[in-house]
PDB file of N, CA and C in Angstrom:
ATOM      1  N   UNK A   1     110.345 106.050  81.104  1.00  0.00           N
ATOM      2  CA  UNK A   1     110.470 104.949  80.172  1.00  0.00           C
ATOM      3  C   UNK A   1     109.750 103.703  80.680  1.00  0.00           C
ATOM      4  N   UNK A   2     109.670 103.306  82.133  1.00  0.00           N
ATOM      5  CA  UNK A   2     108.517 102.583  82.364  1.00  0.00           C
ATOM      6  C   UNK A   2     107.758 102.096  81.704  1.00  0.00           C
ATOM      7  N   UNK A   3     106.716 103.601  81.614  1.00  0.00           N
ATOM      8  CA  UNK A   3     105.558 103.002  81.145  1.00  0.00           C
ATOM      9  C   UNK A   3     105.337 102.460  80.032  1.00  0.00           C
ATOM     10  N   UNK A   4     106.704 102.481  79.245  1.00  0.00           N
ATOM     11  CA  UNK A   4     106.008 101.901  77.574  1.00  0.00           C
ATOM     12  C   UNK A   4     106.725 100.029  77.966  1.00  0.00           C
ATOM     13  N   UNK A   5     107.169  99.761  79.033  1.00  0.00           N
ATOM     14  CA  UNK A   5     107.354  98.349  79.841  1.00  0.00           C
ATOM     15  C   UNK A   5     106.355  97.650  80.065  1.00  0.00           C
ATOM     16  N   UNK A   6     105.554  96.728  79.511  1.00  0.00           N
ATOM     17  CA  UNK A   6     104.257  95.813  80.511  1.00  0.00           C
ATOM     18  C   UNK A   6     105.388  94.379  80.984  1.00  0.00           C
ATOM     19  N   UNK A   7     104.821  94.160  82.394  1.00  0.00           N
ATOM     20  CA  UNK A   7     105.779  93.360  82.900  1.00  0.00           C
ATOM     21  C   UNK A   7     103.892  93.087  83.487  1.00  0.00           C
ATOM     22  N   UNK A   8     103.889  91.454  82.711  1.00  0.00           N
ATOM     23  CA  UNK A   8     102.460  90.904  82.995  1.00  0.00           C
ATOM     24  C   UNK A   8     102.741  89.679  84.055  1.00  0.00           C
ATOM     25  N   UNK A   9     101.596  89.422  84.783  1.00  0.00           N
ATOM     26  CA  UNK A   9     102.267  87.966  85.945  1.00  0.00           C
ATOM     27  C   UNK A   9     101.169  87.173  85.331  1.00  0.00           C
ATOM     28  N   UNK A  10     101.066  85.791  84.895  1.00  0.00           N
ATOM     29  CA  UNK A  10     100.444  85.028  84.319  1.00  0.00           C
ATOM     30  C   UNK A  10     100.268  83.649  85.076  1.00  0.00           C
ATOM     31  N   UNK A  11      99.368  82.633  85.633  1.00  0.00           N
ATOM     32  CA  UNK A  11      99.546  81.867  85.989  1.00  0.00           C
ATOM     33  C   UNK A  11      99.136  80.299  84.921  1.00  0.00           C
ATOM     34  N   UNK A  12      99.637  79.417  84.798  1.00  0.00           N
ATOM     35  CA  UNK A  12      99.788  78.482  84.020  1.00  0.00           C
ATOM     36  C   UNK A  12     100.293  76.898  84.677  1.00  0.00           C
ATOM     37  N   UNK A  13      99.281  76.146  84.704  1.00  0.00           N
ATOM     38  CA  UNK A  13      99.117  74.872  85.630  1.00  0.00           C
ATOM     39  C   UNK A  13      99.781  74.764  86.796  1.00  0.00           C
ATOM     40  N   UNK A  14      99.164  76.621  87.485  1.00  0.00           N
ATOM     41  CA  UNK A  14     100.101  76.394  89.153  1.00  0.00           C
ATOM     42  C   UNK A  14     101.085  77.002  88.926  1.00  0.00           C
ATOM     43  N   UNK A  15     101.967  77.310  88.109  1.00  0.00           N
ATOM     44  CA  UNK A  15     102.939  77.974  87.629  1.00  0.00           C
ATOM     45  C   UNK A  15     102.995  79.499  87.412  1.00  0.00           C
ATOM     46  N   UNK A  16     103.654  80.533  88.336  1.00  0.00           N
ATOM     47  CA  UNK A  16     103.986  81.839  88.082  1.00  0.00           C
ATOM     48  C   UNK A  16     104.540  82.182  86.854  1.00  0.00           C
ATOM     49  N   UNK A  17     104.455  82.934  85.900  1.00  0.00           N
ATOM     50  CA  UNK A  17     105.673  83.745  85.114  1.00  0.00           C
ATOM     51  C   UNK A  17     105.524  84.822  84.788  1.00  0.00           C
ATOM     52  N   UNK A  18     106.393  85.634  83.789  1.00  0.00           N
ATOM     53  CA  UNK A  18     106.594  86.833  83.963  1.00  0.00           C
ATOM     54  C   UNK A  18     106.416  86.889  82.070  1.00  0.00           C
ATOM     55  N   UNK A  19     105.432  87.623  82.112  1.00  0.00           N
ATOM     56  CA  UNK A  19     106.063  87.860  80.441  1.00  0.00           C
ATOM     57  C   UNK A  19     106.200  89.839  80.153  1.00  0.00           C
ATOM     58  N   UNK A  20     107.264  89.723  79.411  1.00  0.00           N
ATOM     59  CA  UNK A  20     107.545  91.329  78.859  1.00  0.00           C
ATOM     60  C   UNK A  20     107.645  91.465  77.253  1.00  0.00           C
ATOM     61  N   UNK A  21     106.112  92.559  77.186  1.00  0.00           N
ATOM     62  CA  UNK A  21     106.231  93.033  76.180  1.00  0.00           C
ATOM     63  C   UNK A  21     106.579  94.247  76.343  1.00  0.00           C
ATOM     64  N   UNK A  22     106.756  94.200  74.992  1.00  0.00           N
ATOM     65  CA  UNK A  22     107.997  95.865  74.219  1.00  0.00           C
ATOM     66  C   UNK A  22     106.927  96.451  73.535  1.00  0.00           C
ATOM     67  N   UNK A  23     106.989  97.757  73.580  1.00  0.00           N
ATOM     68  CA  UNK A  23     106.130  98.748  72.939  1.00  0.00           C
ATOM     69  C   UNK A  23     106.826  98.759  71.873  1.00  0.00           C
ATOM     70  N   UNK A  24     107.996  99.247  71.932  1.00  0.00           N
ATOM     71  CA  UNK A  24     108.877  99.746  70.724  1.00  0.00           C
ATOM     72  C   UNK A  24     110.068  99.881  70.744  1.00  0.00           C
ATOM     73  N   UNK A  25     111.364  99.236  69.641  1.00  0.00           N
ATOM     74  CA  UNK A  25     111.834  99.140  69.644  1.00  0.00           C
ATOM     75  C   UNK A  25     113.341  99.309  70.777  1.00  0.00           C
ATOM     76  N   UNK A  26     112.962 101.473  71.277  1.00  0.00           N
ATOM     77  CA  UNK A  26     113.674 101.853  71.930  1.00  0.00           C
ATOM     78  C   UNK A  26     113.911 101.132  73.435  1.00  0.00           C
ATOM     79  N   UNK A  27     112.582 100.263  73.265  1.00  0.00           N
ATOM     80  CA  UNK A  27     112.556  99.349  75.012  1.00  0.00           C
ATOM     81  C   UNK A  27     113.729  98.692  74.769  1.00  0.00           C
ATOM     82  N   UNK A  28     113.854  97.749  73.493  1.00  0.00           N
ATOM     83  CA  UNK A  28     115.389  96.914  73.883  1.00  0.00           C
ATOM     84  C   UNK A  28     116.292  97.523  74.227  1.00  0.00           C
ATOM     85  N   UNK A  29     116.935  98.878  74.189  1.00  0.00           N
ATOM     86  CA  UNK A  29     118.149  99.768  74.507  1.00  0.00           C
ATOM     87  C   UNK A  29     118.203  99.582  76.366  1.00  0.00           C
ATOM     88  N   UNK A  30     116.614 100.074  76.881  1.00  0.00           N
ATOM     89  CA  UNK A  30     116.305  99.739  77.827  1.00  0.00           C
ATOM     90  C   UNK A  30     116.943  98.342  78.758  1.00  0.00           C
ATOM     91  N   UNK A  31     116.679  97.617  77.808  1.00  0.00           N
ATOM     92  CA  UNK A  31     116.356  96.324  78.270  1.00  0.00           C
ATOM     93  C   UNK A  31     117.627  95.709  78.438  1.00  0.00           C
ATOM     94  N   UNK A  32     118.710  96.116  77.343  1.00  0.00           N
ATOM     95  CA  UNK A  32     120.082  96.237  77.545  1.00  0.00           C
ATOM     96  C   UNK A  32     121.073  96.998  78.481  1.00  0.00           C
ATOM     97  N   UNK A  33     120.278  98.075  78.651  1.00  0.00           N
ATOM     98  CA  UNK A  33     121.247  98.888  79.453  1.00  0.00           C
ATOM     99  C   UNK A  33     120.775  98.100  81.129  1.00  0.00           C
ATOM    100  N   UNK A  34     119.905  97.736  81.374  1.00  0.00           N
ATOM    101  CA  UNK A  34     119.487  96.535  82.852  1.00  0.00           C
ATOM    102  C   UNK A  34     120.443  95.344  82.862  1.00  0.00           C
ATOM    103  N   UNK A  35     120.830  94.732  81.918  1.00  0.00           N
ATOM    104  CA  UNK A  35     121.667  93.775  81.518  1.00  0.00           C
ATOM    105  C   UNK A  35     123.179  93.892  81.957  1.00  0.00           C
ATOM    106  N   UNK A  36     123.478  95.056  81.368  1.00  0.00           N
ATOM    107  CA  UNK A  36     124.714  95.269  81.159  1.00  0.00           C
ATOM    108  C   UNK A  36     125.125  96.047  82.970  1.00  0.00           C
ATOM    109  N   UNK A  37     124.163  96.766  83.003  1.00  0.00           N
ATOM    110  CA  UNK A  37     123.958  96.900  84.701  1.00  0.00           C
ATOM    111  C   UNK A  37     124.357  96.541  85.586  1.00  0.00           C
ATOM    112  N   UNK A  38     123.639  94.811  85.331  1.00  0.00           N
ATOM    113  CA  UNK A  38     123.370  94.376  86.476  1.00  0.00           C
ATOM    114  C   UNK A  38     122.128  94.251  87.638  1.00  0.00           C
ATOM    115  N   UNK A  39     121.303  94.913  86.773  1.00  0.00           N
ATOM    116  CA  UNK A  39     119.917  95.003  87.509  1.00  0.00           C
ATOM    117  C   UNK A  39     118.982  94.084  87.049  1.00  0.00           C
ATOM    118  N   UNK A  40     119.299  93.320  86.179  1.00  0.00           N
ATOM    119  CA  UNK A  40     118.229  92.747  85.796  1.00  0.00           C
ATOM    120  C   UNK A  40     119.166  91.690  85.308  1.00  0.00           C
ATOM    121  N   UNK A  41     118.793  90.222  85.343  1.00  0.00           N
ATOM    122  CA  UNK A  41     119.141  88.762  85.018  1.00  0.00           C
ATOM    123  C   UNK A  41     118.289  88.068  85.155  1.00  0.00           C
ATOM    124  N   UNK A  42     118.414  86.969  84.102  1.00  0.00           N
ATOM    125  CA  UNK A  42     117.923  85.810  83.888  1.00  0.00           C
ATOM    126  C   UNK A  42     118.387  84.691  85.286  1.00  0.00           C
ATOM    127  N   UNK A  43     117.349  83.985  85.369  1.00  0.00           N
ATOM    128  CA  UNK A  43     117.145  83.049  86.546  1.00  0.00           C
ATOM    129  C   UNK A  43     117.565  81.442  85.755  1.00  0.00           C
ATOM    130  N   UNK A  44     118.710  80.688  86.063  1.00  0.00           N
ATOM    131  CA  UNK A  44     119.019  79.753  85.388  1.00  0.00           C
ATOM    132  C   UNK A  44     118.464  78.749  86.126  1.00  0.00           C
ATOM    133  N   UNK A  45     117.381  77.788  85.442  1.00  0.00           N
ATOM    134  CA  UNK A  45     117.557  76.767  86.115  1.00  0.00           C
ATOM    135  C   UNK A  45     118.379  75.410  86.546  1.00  0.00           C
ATOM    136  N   UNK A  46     118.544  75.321  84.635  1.00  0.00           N
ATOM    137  CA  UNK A  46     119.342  74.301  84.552  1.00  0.00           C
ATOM    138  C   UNK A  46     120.310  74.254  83.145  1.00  0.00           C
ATOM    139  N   UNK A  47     121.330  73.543  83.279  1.00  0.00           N
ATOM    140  CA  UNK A  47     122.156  74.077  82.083  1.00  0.00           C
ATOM    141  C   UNK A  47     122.126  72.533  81.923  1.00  0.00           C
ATOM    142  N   UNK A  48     121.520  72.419  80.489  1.00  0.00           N
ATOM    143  CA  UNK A  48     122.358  70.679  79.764  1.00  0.00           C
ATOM    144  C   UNK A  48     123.281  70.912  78.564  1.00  0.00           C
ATOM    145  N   UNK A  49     124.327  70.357  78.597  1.00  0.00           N
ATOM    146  CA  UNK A  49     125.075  69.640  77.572  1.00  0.00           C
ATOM    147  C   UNK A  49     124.538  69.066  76.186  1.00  0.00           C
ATOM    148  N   UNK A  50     125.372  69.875  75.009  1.00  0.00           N
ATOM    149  CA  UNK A  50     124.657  68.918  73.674  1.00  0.00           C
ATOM    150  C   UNK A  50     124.455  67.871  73.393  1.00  0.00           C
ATOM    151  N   UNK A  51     123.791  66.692  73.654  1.00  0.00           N
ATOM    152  CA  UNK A  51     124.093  65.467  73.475  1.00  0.00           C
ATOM    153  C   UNK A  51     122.603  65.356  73.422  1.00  0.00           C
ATOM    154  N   UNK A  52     122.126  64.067  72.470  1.00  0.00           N
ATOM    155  CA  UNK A  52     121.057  63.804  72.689  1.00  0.00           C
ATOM    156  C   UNK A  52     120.074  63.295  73.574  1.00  0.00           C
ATOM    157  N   UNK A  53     120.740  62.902  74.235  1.00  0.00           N
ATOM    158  CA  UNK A  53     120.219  62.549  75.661  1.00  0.00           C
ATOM    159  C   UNK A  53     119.931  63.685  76.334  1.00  0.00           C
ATOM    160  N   UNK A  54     120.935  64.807  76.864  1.00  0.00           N
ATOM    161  CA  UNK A  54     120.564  65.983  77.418  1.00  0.00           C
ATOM    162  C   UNK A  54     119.152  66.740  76.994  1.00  0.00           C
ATOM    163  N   UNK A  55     119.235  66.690  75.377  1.00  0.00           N
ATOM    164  CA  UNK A  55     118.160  67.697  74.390  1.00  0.00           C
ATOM    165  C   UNK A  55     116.993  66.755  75.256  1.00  0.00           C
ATOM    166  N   UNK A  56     116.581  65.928  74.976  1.00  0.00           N
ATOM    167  CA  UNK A  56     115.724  65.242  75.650  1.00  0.00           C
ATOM    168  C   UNK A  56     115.140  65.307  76.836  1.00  0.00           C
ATOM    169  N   UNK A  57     116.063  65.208  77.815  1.00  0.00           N
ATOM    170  CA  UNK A  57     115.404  65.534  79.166  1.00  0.00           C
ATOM    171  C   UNK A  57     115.715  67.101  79.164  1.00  0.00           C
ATOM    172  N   UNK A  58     116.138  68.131  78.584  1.00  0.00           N
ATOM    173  CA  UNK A  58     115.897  69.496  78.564  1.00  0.00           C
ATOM    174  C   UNK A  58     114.239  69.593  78.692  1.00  0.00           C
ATOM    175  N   UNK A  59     113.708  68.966  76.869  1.00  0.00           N
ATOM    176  CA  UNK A  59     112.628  68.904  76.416  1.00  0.00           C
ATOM    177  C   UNK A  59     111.269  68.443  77.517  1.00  0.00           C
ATOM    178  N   UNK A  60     111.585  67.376  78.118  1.00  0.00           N
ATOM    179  CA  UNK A  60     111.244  66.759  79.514  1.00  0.00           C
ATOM    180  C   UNK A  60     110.800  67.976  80.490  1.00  0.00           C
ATOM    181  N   UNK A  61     111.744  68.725  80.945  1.00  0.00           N
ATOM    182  CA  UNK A  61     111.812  69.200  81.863  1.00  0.00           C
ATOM    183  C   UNK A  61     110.768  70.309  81.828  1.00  0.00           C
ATOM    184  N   UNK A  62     111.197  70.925  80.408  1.00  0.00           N
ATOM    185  CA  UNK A  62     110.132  72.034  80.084  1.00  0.00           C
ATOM    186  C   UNK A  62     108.713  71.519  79.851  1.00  0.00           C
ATOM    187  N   UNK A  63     108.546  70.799  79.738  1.00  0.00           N
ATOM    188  CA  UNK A  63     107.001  69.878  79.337  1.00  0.00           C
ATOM    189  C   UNK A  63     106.314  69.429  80.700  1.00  0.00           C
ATOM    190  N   UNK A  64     107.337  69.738  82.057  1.00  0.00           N
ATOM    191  CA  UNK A  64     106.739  69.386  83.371  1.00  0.00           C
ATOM    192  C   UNK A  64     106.257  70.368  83.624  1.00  0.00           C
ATOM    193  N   UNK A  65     106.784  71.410  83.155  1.00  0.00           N
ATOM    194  CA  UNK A  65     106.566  73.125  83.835  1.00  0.00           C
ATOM    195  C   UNK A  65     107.029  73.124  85.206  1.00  0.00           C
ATOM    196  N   UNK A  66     108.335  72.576  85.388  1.00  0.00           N
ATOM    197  CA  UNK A  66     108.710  72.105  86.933  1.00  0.00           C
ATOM    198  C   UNK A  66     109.749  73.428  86.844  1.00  0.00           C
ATOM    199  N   UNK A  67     110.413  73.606  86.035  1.00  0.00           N
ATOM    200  CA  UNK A  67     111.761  74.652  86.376  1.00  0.00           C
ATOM    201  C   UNK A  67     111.406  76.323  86.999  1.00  0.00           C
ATOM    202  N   UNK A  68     111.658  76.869  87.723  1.00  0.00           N
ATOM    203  CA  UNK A  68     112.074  77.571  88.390  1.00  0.00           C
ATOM    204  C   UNK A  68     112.874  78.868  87.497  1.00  0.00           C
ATOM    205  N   UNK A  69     113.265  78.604  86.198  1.00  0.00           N
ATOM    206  CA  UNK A  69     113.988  79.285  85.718  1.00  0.00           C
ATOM    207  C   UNK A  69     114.089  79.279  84.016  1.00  0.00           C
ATOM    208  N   UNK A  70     115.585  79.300  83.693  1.00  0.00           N
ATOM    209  CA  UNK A  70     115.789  79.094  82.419  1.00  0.00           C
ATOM    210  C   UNK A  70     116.379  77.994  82.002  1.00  0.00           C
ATOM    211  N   UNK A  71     116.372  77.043  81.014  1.00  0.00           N
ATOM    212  CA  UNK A  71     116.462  75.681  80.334  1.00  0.00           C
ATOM    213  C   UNK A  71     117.525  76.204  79.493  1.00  0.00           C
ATOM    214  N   UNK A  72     118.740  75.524  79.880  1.00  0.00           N
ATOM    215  CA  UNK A  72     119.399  75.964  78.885  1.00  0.00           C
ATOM    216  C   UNK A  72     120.463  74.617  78.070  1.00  0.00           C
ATOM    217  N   UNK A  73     120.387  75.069  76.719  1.00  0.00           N
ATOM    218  CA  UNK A  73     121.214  74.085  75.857  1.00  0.00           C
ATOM    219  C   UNK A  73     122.328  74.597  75.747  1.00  0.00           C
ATOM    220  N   UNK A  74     123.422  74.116  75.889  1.00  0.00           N
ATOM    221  CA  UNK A  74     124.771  74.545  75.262  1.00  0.00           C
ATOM    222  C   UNK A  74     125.742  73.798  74.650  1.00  0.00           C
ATOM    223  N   UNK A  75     126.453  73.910  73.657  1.00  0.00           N
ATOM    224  CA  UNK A  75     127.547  73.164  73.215  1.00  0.00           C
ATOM    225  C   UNK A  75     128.945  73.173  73.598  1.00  0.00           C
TER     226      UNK A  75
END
């Protein structure tokens, strides 16, 4: 099942990332069963609070290309 996985490394102003495309559908089952695992997680960088102030420097943060991880909004 691999191979229908592209796990591409991209570089972007100095910046590493990872992008994954899906061949087909059956990859998300895949992609879930890593999840549910435990083998595979998301890298958090930073968690903000709903408030408009937060949305803002979220927005900020991602526009530095400084994070390390995932930007996250929550209520």
């Amino acid at each position: 099942m691999w191979e229908s996985l592209c796990l591409c490394a991209k570089r972007s102003r100095n910046k590493k990332f990872t992008v994954i495309a899906l061949k087909s559908n059956r990859d998300l089952a895949f992609l879930n069963e890593l999840f549910e695992s435990g083998d595979f997680k998301p890298l958090l960088d930073v968690a903000y609070n709903f408030t408009e102030y937060n949305v803002r420097q979220a927005f900020l943060r991602l526009s530095e290309a400084t994070n390390t991880g995932k930007i996250v909004i929550y209520k």
